[in-house]
C-alpha atoms as a PDB file:
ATOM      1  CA  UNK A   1       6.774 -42.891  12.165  1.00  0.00           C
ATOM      2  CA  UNK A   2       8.642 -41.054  14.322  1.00  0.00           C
ATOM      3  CA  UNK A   3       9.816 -42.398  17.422  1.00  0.00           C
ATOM      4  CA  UNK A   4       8.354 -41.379  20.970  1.00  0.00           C
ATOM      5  CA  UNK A   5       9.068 -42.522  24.965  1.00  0.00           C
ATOM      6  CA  UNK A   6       6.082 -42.988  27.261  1.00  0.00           C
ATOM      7  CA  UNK A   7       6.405 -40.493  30.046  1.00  0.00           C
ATOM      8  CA  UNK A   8       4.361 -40.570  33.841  1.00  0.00           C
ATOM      9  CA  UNK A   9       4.000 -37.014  34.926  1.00  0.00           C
ATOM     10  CA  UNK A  10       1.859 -35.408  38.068  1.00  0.00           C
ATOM     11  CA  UNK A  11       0.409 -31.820  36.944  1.00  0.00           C
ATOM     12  CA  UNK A  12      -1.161 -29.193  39.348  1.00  0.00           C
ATOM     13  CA  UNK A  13      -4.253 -29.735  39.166  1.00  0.00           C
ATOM     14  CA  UNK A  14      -5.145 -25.739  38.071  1.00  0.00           C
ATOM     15  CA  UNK A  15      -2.643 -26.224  35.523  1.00  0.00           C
ATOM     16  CA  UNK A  16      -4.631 -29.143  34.127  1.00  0.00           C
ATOM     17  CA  UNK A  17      -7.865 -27.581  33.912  1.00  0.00           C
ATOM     18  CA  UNK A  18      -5.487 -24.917  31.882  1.00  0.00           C
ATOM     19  CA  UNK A  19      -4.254 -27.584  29.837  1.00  0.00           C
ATOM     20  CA  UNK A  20      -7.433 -29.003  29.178  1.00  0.00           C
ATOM     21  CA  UNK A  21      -9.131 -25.783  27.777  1.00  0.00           C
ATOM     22  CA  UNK A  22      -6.536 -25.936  24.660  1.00  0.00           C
ATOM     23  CA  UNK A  23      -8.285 -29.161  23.769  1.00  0.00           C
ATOM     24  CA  UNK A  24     -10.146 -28.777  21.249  1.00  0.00           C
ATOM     25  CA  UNK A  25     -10.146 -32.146  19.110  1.00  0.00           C
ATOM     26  CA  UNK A  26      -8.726 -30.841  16.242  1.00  0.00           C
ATOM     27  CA  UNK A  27      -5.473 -28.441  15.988  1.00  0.00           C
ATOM     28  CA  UNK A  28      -5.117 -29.808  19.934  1.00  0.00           C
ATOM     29  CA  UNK A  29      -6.354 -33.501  20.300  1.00  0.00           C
ATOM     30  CA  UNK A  30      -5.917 -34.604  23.784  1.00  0.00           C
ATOM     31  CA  UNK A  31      -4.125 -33.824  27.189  1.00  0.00           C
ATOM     32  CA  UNK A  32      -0.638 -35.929  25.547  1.00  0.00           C
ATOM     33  CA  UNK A  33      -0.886 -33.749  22.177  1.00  0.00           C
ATOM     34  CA  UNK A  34      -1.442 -30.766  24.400  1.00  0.00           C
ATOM     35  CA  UNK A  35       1.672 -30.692  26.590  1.00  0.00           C
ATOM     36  CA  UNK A  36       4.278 -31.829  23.472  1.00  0.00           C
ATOM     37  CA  UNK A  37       2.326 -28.917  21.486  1.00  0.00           C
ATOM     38  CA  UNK A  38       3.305 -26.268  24.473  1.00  0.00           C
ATOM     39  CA  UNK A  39       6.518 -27.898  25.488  1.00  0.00           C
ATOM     40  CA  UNK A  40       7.312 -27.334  21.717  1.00  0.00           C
ATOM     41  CA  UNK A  41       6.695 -23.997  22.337  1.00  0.00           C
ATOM     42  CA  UNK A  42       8.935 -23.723  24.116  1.00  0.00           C
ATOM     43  CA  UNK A  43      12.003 -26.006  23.279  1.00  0.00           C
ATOM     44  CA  UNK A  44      10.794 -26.778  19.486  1.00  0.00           C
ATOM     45  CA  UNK A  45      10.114 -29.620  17.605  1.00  0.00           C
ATOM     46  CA  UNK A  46      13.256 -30.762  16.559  1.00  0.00           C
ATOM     47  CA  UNK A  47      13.902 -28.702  13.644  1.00  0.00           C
ATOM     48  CA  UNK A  48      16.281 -26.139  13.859  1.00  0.00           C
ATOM     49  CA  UNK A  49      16.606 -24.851   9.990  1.00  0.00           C
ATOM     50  CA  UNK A  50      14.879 -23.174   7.316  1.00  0.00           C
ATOM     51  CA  UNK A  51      15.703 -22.765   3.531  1.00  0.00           C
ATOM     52  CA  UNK A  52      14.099 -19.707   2.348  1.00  0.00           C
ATOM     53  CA  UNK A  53      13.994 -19.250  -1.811  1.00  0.00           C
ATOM     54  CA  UNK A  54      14.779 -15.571  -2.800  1.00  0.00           C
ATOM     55  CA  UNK A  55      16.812 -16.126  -5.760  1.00  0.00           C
ATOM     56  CA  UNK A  56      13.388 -15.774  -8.461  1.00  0.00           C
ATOM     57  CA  UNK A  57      12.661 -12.586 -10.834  1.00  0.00           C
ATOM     58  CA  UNK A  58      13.320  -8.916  -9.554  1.00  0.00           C
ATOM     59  CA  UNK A  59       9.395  -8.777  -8.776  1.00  0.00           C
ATOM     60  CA  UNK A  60       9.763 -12.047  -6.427  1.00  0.00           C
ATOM     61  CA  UNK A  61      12.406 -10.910  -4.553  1.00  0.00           C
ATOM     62  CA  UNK A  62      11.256  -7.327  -4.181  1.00  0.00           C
ATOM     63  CA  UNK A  63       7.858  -8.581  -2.937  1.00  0.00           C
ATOM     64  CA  UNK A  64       9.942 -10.047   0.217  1.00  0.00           C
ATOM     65  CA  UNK A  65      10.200  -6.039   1.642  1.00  0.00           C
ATOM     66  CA  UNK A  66       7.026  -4.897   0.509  1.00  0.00           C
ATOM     67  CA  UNK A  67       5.352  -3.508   3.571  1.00  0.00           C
ATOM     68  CA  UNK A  68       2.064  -4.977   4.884  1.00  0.00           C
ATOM     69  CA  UNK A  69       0.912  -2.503   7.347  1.00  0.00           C
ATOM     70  CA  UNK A  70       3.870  -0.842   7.898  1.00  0.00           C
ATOM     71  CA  UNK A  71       6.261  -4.145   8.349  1.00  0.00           C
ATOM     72  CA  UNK A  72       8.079  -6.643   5.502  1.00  0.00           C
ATOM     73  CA  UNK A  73       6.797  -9.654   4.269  1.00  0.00           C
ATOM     74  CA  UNK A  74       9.768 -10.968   5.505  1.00  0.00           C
ATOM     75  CA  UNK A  75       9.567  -9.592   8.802  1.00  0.00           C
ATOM     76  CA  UNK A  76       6.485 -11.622   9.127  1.00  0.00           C
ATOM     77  CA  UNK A  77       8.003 -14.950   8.330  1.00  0.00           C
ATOM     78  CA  UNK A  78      10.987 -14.345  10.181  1.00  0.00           C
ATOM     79  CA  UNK A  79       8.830 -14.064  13.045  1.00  0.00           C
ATOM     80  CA  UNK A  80       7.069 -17.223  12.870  1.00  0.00           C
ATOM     81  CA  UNK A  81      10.467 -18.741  12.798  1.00  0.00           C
ATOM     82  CA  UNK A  82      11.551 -17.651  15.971  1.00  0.00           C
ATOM     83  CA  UNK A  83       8.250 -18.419  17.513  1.00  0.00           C
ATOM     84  CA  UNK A  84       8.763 -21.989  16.036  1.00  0.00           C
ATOM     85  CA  UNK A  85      12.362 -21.871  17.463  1.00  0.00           C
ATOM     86  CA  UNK A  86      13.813 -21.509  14.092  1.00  0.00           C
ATOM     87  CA  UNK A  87      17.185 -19.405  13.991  1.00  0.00           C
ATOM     88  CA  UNK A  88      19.359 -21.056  11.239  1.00  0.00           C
ATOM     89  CA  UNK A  89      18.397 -20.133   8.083  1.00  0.00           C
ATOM     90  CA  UNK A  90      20.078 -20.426   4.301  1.00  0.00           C
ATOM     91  CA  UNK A  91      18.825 -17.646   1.885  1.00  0.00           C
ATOM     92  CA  UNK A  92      18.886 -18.451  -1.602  1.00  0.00           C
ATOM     93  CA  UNK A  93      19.413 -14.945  -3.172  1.00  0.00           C
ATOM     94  CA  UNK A  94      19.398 -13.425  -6.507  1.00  0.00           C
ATOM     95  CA  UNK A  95      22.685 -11.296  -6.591  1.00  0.00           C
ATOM     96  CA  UNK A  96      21.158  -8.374  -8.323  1.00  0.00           C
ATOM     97  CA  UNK A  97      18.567  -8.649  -6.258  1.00  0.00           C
ATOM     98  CA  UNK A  98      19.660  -8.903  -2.810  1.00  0.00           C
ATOM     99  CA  UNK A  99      16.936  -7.500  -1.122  1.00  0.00           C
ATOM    100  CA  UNK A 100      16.589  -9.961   1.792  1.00  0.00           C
ATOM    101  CA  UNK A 101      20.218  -9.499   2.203  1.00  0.00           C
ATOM    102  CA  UNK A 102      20.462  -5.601   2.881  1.00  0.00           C
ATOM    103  CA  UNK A 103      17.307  -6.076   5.024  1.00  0.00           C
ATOM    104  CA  UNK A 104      18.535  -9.040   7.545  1.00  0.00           C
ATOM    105  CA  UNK A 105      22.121  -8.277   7.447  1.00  0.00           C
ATOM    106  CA  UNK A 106      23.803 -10.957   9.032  1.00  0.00           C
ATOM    107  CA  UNK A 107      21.120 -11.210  11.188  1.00  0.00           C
ATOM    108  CA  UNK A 108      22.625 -10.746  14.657  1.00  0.00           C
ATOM    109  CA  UNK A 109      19.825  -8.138  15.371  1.00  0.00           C
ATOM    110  CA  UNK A 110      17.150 -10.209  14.513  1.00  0.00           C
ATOM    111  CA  UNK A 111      19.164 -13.210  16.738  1.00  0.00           C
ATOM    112  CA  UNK A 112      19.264 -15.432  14.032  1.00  0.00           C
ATOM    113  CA  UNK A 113      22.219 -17.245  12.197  1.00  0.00           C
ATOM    114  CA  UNK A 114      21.817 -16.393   8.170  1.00  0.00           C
ATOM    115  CA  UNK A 115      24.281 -18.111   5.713  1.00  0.00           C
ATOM    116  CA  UNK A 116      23.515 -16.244   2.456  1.00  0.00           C
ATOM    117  CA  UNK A 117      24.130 -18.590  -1.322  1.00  0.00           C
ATOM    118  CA  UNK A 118      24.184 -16.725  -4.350  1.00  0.00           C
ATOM    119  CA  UNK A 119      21.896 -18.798  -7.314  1.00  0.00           C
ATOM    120  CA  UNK A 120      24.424 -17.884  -9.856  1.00  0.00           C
ATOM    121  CA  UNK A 121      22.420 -19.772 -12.686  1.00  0.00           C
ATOM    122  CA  UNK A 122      18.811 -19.244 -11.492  1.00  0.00           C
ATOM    123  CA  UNK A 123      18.093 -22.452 -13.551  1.00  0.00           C
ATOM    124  CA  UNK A 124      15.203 -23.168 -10.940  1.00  0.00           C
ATOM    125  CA  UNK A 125      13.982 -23.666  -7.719  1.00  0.00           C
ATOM    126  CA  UNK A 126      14.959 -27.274  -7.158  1.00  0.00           C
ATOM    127  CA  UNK A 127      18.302 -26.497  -8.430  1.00  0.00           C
ATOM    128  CA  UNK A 128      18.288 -22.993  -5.995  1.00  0.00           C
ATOM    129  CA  UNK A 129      17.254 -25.885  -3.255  1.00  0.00           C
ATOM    130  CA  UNK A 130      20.124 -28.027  -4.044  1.00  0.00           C
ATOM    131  CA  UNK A 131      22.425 -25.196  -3.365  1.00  0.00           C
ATOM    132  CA  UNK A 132      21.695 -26.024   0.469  1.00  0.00           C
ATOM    133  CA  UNK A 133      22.363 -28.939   0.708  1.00  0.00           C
ATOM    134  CA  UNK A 134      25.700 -28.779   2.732  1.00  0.00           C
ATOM    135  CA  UNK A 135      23.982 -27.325   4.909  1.00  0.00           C
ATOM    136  CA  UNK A 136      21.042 -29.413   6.055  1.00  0.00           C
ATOM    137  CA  UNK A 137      21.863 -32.969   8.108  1.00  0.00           C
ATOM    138  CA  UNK A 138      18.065 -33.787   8.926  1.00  0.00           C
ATOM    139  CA  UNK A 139      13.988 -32.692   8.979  1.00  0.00           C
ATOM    140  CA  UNK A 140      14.349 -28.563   7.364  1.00  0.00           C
ATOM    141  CA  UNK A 141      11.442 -26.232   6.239  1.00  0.00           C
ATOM    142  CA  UNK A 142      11.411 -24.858   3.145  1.00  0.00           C
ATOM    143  CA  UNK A 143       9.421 -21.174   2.423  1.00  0.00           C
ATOM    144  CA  UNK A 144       9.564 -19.031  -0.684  1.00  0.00           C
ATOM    145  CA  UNK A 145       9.761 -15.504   0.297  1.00  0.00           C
ATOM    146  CA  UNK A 146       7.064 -13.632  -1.244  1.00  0.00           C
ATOM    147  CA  UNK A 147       4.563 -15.616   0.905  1.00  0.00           C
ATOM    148  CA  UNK A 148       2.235 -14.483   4.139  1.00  0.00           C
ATOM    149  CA  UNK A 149       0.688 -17.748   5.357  1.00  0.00           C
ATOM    150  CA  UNK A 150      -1.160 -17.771   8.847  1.00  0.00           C
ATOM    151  CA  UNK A 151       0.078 -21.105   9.909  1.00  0.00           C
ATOM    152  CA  UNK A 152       1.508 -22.765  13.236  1.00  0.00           C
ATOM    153  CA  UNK A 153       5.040 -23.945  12.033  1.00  0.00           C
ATOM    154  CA  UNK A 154       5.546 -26.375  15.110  1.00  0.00           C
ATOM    155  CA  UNK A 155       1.767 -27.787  14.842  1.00  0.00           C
ATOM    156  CA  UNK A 156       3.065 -28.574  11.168  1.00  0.00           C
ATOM    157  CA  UNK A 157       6.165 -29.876  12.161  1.00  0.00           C
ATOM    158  CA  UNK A 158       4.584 -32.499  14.238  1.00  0.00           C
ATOM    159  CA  UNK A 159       2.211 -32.849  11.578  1.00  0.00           C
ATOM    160  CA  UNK A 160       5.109 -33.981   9.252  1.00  0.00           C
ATOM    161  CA  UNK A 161       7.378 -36.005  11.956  1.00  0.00           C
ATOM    162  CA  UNK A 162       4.378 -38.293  12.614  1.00  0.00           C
ATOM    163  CA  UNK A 163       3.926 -39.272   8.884  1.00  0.00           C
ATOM    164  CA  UNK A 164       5.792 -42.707   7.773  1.00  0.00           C
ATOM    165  CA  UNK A 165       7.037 -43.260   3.674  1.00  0.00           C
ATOM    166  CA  UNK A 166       7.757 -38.975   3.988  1.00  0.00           C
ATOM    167  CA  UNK A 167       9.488 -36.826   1.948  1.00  0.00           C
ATOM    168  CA  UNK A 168       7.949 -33.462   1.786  1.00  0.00           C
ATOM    169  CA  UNK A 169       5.032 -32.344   3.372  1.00  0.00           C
ATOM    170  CA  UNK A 170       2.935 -29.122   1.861  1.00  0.00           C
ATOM    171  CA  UNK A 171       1.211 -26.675   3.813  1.00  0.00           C
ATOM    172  CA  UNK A 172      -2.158 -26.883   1.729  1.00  0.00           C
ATOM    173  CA  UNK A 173      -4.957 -24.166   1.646  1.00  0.00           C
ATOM    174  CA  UNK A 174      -8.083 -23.124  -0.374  1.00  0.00           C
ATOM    175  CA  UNK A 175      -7.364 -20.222  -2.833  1.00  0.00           C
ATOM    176  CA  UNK A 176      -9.537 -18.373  -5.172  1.00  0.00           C
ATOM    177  CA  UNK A 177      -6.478 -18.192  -7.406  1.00  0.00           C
ATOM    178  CA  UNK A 178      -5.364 -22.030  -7.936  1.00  0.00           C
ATOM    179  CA  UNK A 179      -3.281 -21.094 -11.008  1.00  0.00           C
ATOM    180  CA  UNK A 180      -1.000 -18.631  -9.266  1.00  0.00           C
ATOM    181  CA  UNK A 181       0.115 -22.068  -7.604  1.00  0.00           C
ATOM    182  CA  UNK A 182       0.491 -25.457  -7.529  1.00  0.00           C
ATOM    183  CA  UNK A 183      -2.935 -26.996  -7.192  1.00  0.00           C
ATOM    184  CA  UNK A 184      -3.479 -29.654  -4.837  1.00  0.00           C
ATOM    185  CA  UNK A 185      -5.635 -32.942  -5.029  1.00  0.00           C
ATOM    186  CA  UNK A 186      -5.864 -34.882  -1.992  1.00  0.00           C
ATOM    187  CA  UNK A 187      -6.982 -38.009  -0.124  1.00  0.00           C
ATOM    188  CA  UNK A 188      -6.582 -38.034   3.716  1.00  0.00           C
ATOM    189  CA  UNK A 189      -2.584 -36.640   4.655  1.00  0.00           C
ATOM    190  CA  UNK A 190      -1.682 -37.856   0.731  1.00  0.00           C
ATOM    191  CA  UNK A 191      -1.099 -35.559  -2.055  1.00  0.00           C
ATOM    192  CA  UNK A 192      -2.263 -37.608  -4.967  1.00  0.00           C
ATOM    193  CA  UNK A 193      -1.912 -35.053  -8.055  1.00  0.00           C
ATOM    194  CA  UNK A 194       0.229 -32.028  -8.284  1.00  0.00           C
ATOM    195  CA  UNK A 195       0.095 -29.749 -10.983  1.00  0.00           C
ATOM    196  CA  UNK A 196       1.951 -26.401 -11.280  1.00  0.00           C
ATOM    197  CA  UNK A 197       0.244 -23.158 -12.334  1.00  0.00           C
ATOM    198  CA  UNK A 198      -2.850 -25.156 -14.425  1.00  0.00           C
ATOM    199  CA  UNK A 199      -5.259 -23.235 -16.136  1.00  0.00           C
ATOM    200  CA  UNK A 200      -7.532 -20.767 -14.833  1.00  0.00           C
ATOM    201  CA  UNK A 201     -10.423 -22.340 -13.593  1.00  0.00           C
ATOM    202  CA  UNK A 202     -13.597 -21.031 -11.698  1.00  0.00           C
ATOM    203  CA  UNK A 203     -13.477 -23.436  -9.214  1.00  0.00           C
ATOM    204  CA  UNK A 204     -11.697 -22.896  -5.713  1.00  0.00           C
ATOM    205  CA  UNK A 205      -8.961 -25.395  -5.460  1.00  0.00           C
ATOM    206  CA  UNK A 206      -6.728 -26.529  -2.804  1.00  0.00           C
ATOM    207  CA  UNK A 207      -3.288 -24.496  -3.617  1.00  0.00           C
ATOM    208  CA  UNK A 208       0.749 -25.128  -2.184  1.00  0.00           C
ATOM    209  CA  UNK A 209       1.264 -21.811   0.198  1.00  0.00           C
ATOM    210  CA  UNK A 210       4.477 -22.113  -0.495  1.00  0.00           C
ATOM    211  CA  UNK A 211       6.000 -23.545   2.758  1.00  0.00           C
ATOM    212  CA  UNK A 212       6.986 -27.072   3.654  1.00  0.00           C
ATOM    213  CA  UNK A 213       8.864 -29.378   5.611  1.00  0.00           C
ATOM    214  CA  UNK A 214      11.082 -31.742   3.674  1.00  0.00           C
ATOM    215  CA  UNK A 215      14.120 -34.694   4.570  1.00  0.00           C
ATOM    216  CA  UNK A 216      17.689 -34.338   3.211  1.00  0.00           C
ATOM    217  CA  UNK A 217      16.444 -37.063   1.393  1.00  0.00           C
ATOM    218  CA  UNK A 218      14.847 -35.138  -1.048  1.00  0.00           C
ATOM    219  CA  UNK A 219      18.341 -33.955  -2.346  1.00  0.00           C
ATOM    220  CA  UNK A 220      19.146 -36.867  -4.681  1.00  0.00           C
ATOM    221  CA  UNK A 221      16.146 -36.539  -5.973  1.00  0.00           C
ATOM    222  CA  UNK A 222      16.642 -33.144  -7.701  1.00  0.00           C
ATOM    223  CA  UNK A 223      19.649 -34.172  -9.628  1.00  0.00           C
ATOM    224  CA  UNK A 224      18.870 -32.372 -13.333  1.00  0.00           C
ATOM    225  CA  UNK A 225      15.113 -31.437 -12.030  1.00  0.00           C
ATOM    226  CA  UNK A 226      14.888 -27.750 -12.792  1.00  0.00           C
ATOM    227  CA  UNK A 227      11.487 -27.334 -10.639  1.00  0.00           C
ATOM    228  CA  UNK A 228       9.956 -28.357  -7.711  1.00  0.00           C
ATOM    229  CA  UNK A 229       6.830 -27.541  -8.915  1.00  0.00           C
ATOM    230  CA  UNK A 230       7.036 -29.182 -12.172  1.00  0.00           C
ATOM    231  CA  UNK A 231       9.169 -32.074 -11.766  1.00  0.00           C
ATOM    232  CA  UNK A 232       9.288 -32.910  -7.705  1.00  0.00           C
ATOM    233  CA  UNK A 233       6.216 -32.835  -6.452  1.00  0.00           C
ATOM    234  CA  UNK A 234       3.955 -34.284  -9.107  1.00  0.00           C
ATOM    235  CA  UNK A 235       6.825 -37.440  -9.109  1.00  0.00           C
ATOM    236  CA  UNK A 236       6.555 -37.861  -5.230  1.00  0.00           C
ATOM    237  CA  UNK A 237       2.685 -37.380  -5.632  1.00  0.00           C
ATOM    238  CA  UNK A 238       2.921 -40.337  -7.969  1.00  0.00           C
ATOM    239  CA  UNK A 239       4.739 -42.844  -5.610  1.00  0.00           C
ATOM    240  CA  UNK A 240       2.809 -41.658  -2.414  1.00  0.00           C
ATOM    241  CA  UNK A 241       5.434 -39.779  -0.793  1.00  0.00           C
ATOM    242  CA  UNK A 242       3.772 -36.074  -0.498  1.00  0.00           C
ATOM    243  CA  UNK A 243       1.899 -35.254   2.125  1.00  0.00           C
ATOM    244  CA  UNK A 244      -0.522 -32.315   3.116  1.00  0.00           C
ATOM    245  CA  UNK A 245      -0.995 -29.876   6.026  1.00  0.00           C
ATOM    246  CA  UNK A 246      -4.394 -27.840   6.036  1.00  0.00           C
ATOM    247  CA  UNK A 247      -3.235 -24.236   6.636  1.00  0.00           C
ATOM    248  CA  UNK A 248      -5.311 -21.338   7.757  1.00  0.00           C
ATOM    249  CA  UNK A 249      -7.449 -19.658   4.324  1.00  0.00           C
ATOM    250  CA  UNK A 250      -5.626 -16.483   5.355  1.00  0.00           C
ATOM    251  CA  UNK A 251      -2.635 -16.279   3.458  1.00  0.00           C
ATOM    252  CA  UNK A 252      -0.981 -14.639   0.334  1.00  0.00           C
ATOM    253  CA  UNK A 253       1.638 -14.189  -2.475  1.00  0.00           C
ATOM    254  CA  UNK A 254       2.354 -10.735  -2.587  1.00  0.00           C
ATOM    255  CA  UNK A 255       4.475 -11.228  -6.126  1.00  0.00           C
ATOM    256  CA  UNK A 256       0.893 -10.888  -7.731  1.00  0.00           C
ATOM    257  CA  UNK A 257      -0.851  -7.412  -7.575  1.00  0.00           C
ATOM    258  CA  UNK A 258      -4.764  -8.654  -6.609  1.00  0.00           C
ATOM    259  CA  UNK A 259      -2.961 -10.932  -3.875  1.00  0.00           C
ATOM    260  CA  UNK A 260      -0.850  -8.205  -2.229  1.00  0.00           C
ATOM    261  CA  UNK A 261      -4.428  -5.941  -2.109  1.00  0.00           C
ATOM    262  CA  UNK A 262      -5.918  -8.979  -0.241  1.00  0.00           C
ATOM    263  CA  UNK A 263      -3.175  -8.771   2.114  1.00  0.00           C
ATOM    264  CA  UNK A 264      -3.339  -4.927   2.901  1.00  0.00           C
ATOM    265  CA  UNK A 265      -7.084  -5.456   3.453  1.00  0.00           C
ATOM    266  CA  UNK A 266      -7.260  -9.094   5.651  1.00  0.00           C
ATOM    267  CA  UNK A 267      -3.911 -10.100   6.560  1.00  0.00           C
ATOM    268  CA  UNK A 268      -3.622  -9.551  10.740  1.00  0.00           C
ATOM    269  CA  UNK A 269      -1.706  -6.608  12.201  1.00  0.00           C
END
């Protein structure tokens, strides 16, 4: 659990009655959760890095610049970065791919501070993660790149920093196409099952989106693991260390043709 300091504060009271209409007993709980949620806004929530994985297939990494109404994917996440106060960022890259790369640049314009790795082997993506690790001292996110998820990165930040026994925490959502993903079972903030890709099924299923924040801890943990999906998560799921974070229903892999329609149709301008 993280830590956190009792504080005794006097508020205007027109800013209170402000305060109070973002209460709403769910994504906003109470007047406490309200003012760390907009102070976080503004300062953060203690995170300060993200790991993004572009080092997949030619189709994975060219999904990253595909245009959704006239901007990148990437574009998109790069925003919600910033807005979560996220500037440091590792790419994982494909070198004959390097989309993300000739996009970003170094990433001055975008005020960021990119450190590109090449994935040399492109054995996986928990190997591709481990490739970071030099990199990343404490509490990261984690995003693949071919992924539009309508989500509040600092809500789910908090989300994760209150959790005790953690490890990784998904960002969790219904889908209509479960085995494009990891499917999800859950009980309360536990993941309890994690399989990767299963069968097509006509069910809707709770899915990965593909975005999660994770401890340093997680790195001796990969050590010959080739997959997150197929050897991390299900193992943490096991011993009660994954965690989920209900995301919004509106979000997308573009890699996959029916997916990246979706998006063109439903995903906000």
């Amino acid at each position: 659990m993280q830590s956190k300091d009792r504080l005794t504060i006097t508020i205007n009271k027109n800013i209170l009655l402000k305060l109070d209409s973002i209460i709403d007993g769910n994504k906003i709980r109470n007047r406490s959760h309200a003012i760390e949620y907009i102070i976080g806004k503004y300062l953060g929530a203690g995170v300060t890095k993200a790991v993004i994985l572009a080092s997949g297939d030619k189709k994975q990494c060219a999904s990253a610049v595909l245009r959704i109404h006239n901007r990148p994917v990437i574009a998109y996440q790069i925003e919600q970065l910033k807005e979560a106060n996220i500037r440091d960022l590792v790419v994982i890259i494909n070198k004959k791919y390097p989309y993300i790369k000739e996009y970003l640049g170094i990433g001055k314009q975008w005020g960021l501070n990119i450190t590109y790795i090449e994935d040399k082997k492109n054995t996986g993506t928990a190997q591709a993660l481990l490739l970071a690790k030099q990199y990343i001292k404490s509490t990261f996110l984690m995003l693949y790149c071919d992924l539009l998820v309508d989500i509040d990165l600092l809500d789910f930040i908090n989300f994760h920093q209150t959790l005790s026994n953690k490890f990784i925490t998904l960002s969790v959502a219904p889908s209509m196409h479960p085995h494009y993903f990891g499917v999800c079972i859950t009980k309360g903030n536990l993941i309890v099952d994690y399989q990767e890709k299963p069968k097509p099924s006509r069910f809707f299923h709770l899915a990965s989106t593909g975005i999660a924040v994770m401890e340093p801890a997680i790195f001796p943990l990969i050590k010959k693991n080739r997959s997150l999906g197929h050897d991390i998560f299900p193992n943490l799921a096991q011993d009660n260390q994954l965690f989920n974070y209900a995301a919004s229903s509106n979000w997308y892999n573009v890699s996959y043709q029916d997916e990246l329609e979706s998006a063109e149709k439903y995903w906000k301008k």
